[in-house]
N, C-alpha and C. Protein backbone atom coordinates (compact mmCIF):
# COMPACT_ATOMS: atom_id res chain seq x y z
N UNK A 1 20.19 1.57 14.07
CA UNK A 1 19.36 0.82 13.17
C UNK A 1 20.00 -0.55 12.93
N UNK A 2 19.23 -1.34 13.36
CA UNK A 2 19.59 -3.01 13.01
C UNK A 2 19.65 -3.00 11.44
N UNK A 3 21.60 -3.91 10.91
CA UNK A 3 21.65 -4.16 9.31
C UNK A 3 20.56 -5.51 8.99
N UNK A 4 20.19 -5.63 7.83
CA UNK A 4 20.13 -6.64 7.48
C UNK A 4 20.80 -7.35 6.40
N UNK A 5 20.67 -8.78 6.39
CA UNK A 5 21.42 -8.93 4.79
C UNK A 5 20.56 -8.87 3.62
N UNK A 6 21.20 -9.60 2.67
CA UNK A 6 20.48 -9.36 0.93
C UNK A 6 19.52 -10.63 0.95
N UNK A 7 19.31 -11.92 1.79
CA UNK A 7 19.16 -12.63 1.71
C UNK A 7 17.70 -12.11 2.81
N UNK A 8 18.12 -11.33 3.40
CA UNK A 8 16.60 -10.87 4.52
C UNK A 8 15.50 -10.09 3.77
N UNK A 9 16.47 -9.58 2.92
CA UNK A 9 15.51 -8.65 1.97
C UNK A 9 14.95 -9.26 0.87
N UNK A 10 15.63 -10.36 0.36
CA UNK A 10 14.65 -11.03 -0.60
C UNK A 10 13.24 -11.84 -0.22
N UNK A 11 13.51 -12.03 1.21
CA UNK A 11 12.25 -12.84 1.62
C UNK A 11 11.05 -11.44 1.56
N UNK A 12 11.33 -10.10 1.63
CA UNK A 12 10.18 -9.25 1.48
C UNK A 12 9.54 -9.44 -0.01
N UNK A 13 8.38 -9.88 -0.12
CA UNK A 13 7.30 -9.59 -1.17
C UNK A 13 6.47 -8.60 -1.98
N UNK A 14 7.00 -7.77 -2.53
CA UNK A 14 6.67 -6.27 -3.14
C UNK A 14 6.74 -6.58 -4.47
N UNK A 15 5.04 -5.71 -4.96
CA UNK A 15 4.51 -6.08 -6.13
C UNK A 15 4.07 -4.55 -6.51
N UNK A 16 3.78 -3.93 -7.26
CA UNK A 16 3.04 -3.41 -7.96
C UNK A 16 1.57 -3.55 -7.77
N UNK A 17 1.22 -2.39 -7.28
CA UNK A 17 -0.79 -2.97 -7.33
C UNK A 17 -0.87 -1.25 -7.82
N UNK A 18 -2.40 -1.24 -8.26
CA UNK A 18 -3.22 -0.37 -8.90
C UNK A 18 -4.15 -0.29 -7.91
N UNK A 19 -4.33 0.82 -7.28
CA UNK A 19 -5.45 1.28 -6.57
C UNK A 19 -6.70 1.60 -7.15
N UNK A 20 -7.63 0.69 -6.56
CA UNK A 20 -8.97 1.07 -7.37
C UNK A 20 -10.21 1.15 -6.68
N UNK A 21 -10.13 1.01 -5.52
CA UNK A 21 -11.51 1.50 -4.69
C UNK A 21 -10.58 2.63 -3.53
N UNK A 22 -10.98 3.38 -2.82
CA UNK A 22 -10.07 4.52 -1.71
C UNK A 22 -11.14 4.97 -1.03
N UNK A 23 -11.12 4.34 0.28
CA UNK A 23 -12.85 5.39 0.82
C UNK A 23 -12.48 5.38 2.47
N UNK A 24 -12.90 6.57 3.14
CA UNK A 24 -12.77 6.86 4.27
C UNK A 24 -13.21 6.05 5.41
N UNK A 25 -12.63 5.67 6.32
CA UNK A 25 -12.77 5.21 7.41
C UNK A 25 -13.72 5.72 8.63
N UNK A 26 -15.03 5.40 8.53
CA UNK A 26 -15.99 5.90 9.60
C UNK A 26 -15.16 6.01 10.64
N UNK A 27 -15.30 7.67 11.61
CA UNK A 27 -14.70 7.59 12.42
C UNK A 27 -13.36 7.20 12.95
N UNK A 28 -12.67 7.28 11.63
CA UNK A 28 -10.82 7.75 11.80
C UNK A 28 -10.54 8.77 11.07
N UNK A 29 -9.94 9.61 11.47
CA UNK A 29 -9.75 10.63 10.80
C UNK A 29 -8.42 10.76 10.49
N UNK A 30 -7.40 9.36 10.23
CA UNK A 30 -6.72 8.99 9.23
C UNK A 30 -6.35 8.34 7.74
N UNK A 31 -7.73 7.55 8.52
CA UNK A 31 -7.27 6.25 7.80
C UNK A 31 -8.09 5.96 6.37
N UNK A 32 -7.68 5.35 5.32
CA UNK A 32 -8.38 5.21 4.12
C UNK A 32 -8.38 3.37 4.17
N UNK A 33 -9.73 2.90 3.36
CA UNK A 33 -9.44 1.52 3.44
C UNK A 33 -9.59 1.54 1.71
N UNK A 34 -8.01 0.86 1.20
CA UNK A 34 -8.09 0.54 -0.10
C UNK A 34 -8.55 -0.48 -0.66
N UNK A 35 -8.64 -0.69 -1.62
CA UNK A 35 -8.98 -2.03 -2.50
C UNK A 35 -7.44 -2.19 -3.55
N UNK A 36 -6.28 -3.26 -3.87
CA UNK A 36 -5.60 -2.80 -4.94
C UNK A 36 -5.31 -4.00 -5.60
N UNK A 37 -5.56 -3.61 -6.87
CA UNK A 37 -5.11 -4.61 -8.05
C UNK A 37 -3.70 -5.07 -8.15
N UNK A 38 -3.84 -6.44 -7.93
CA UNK A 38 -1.79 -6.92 -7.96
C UNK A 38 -2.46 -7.92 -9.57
N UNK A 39 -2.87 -7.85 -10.07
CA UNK A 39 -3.03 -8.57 -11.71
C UNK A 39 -3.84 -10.34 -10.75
N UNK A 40 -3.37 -11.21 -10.13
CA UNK A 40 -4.01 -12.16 -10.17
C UNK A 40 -4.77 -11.92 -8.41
N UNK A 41 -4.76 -11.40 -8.42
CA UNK A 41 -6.00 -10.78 -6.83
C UNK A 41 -6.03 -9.51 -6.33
N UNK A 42 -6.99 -9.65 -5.50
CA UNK A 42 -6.86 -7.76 -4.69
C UNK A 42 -6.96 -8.05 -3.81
N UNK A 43 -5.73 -6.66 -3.35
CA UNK A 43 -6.11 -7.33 -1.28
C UNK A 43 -6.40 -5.80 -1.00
N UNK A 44 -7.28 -5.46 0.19
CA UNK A 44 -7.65 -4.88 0.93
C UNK A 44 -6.55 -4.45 2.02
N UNK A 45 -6.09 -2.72 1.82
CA UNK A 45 -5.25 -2.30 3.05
C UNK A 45 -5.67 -1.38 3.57
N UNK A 46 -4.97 -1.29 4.80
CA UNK A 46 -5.98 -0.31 5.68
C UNK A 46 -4.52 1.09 5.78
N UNK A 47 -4.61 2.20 5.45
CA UNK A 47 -3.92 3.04 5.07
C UNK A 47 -3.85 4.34 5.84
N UNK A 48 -2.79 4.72 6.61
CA UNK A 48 -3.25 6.15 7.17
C UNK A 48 -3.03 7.45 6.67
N UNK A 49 -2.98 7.51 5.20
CA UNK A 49 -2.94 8.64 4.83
C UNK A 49 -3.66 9.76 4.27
N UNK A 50 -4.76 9.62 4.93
CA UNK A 50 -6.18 10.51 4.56
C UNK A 50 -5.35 11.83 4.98
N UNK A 51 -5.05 12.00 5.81
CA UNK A 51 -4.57 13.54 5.86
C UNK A 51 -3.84 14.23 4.84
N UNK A 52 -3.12 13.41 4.08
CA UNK A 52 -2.66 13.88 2.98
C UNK A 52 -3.30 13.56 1.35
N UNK A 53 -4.09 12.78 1.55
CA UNK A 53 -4.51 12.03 0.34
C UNK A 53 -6.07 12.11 0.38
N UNK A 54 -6.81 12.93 -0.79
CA UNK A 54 -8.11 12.15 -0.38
C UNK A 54 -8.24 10.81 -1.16
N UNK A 55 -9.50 10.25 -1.15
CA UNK A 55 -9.77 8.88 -1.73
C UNK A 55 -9.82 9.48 -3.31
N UNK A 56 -10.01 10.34 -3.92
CA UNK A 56 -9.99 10.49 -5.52
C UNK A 56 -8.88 10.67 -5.93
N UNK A 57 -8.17 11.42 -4.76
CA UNK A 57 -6.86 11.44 -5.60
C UNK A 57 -6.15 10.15 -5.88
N UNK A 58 -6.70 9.13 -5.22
CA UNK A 58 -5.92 7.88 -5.05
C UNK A 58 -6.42 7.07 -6.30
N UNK A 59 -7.96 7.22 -6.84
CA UNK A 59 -7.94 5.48 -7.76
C UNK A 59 -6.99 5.95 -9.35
N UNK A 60 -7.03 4.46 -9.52
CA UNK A 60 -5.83 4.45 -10.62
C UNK A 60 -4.47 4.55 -10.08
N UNK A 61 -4.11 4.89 -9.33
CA UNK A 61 -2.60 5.27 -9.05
C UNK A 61 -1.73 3.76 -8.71
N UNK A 62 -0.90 3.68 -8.97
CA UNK A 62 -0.16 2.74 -8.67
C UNK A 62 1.04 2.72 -8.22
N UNK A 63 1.16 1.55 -6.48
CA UNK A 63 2.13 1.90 -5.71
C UNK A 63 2.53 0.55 -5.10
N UNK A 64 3.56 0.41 -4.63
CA UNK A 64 5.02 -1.03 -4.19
C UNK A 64 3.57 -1.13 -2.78
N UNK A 65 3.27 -2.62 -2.72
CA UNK A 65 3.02 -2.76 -1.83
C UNK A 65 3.54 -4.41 -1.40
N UNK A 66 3.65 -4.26 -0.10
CA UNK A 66 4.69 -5.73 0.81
C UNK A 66 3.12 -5.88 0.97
N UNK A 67 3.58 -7.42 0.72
CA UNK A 67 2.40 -8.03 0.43
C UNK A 67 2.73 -9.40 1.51
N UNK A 68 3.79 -9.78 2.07
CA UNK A 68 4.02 -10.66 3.41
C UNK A 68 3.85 -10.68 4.19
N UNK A 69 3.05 -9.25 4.82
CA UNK A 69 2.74 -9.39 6.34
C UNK A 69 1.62 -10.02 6.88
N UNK A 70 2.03 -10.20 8.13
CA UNK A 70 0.62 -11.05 9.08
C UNK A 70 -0.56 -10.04 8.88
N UNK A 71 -1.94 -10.41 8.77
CA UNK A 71 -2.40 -9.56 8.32
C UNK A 71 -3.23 -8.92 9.64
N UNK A 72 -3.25 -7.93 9.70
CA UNK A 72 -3.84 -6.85 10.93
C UNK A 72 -4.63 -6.39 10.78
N UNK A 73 -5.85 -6.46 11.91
CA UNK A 73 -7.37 -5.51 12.04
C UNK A 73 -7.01 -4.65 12.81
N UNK A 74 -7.15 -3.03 11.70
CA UNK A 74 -7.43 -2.04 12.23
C UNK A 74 -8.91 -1.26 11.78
N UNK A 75 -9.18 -0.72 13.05
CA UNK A 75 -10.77 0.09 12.97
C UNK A 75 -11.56 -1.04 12.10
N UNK A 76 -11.68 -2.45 12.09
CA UNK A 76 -12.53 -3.49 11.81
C UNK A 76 -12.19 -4.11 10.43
N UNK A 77 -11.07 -3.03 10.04
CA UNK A 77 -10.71 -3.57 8.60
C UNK A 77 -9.24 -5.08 9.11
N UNK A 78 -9.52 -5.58 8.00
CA UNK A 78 -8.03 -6.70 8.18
C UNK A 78 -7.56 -6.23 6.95
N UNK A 79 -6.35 -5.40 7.39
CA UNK A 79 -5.39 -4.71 6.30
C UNK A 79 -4.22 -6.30 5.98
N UNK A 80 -4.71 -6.47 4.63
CA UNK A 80 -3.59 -7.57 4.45
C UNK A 80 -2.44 -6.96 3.16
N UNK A 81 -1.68 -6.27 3.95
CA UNK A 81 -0.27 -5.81 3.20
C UNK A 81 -0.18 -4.15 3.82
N UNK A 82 0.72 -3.50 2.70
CA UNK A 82 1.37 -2.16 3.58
C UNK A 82 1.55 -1.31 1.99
N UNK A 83 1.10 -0.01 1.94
CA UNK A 83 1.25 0.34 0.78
C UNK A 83 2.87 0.97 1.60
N UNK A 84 3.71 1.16 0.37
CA UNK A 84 4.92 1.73 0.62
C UNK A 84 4.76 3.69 -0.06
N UNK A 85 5.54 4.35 1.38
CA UNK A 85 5.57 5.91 0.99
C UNK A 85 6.72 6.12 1.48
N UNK A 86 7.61 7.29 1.58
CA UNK A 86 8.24 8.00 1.89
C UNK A 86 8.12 9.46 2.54
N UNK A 87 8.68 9.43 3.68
CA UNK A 87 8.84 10.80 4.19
C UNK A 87 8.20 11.19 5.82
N UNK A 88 8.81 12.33 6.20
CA UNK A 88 8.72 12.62 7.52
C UNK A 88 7.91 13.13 8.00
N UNK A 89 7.16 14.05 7.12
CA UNK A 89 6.06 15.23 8.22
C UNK A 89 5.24 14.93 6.79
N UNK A 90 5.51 13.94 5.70
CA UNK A 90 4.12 13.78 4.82
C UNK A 90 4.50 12.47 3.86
N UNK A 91 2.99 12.11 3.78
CA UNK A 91 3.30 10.43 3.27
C UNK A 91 3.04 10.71 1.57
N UNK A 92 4.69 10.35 1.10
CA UNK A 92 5.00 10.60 -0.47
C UNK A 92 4.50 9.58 -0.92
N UNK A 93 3.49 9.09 -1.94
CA UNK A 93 3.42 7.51 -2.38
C UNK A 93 4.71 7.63 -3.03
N UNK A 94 5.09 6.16 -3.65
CA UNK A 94 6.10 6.18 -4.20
C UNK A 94 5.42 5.26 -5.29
N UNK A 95 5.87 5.59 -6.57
CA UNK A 95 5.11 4.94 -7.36
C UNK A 95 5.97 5.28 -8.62
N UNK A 96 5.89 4.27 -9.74
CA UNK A 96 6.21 3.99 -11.11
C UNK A 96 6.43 5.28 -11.84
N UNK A 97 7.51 5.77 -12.88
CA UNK A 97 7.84 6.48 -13.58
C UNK A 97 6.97 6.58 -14.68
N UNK A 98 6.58 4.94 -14.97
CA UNK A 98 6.10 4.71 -16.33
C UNK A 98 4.87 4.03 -15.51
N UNK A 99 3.55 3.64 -16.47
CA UNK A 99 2.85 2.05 -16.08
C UNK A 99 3.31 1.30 -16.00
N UNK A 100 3.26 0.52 -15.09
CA UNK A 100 3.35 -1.26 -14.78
C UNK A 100 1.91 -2.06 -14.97
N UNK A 101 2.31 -3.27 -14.91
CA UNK A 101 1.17 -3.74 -15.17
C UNK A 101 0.88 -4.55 -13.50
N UNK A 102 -0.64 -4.56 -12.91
CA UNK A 102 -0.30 -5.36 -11.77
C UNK A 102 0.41 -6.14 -11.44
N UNK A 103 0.99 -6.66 -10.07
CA UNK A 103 1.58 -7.22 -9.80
C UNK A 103 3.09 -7.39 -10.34
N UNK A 104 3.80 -7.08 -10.89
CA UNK A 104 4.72 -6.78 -11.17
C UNK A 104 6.02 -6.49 -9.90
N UNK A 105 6.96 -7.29 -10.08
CA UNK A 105 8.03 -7.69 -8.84
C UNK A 105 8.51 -6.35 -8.64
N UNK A 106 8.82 -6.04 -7.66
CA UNK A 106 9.38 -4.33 -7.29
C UNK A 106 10.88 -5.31 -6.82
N UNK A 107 11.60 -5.03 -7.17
CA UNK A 107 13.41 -5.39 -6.86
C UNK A 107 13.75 -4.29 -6.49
């Protein structure tokens, strides 16, 4: 695994968003396309964790999403950001102890 420094990692952009729309992807039988609240916009990501997640379990929930990436069309969606999960054989969201309020800096 390539290190990086502290200075590589600050250029990553991770906020706090609130999931509030979650709906299935015609014809993927992964993928969910979100809607999520970062407090001053919403961006649209394209998500593959329908196998573990349905779309109800998802609105309201709130999870770290990198919000710097180039943004990518998958299955017709342009996923602009990456929700953050954990884990190997199943996608953990990772999300707040307490509420946050959108957008809110993840350090």
């Amino acid at each position: 695994m390539e290190t990086i420094t502290y200075d590589d990692f600050a250029k990553l952009d991770i906020k706090i968003g609130t999931i509030r729309v979650a709906e299935r992807v015609e014809g993927a039988d992964k993928l969910l396309r979100l809607e999520v609240d970062l407090g001053t916009e919403t961006r649209q990501i394209a998500s593959g964790i329908a196998e573990w997640y349905s779309p109800e379990d998802l609105i309201g929930k709130q999870v770290p999403v990198l919000l710097n990436l180039e943004p990518r069309t998958i299955r017709g969606i342009e996923s602009q950001g990456m929700i953050l999960a954990a884990g190997n054989d199943r996608a953990n969201l990772l999300q707040p102890d307490q509420p946050l309020q959108p957008g809110e800096i993840v350090r």
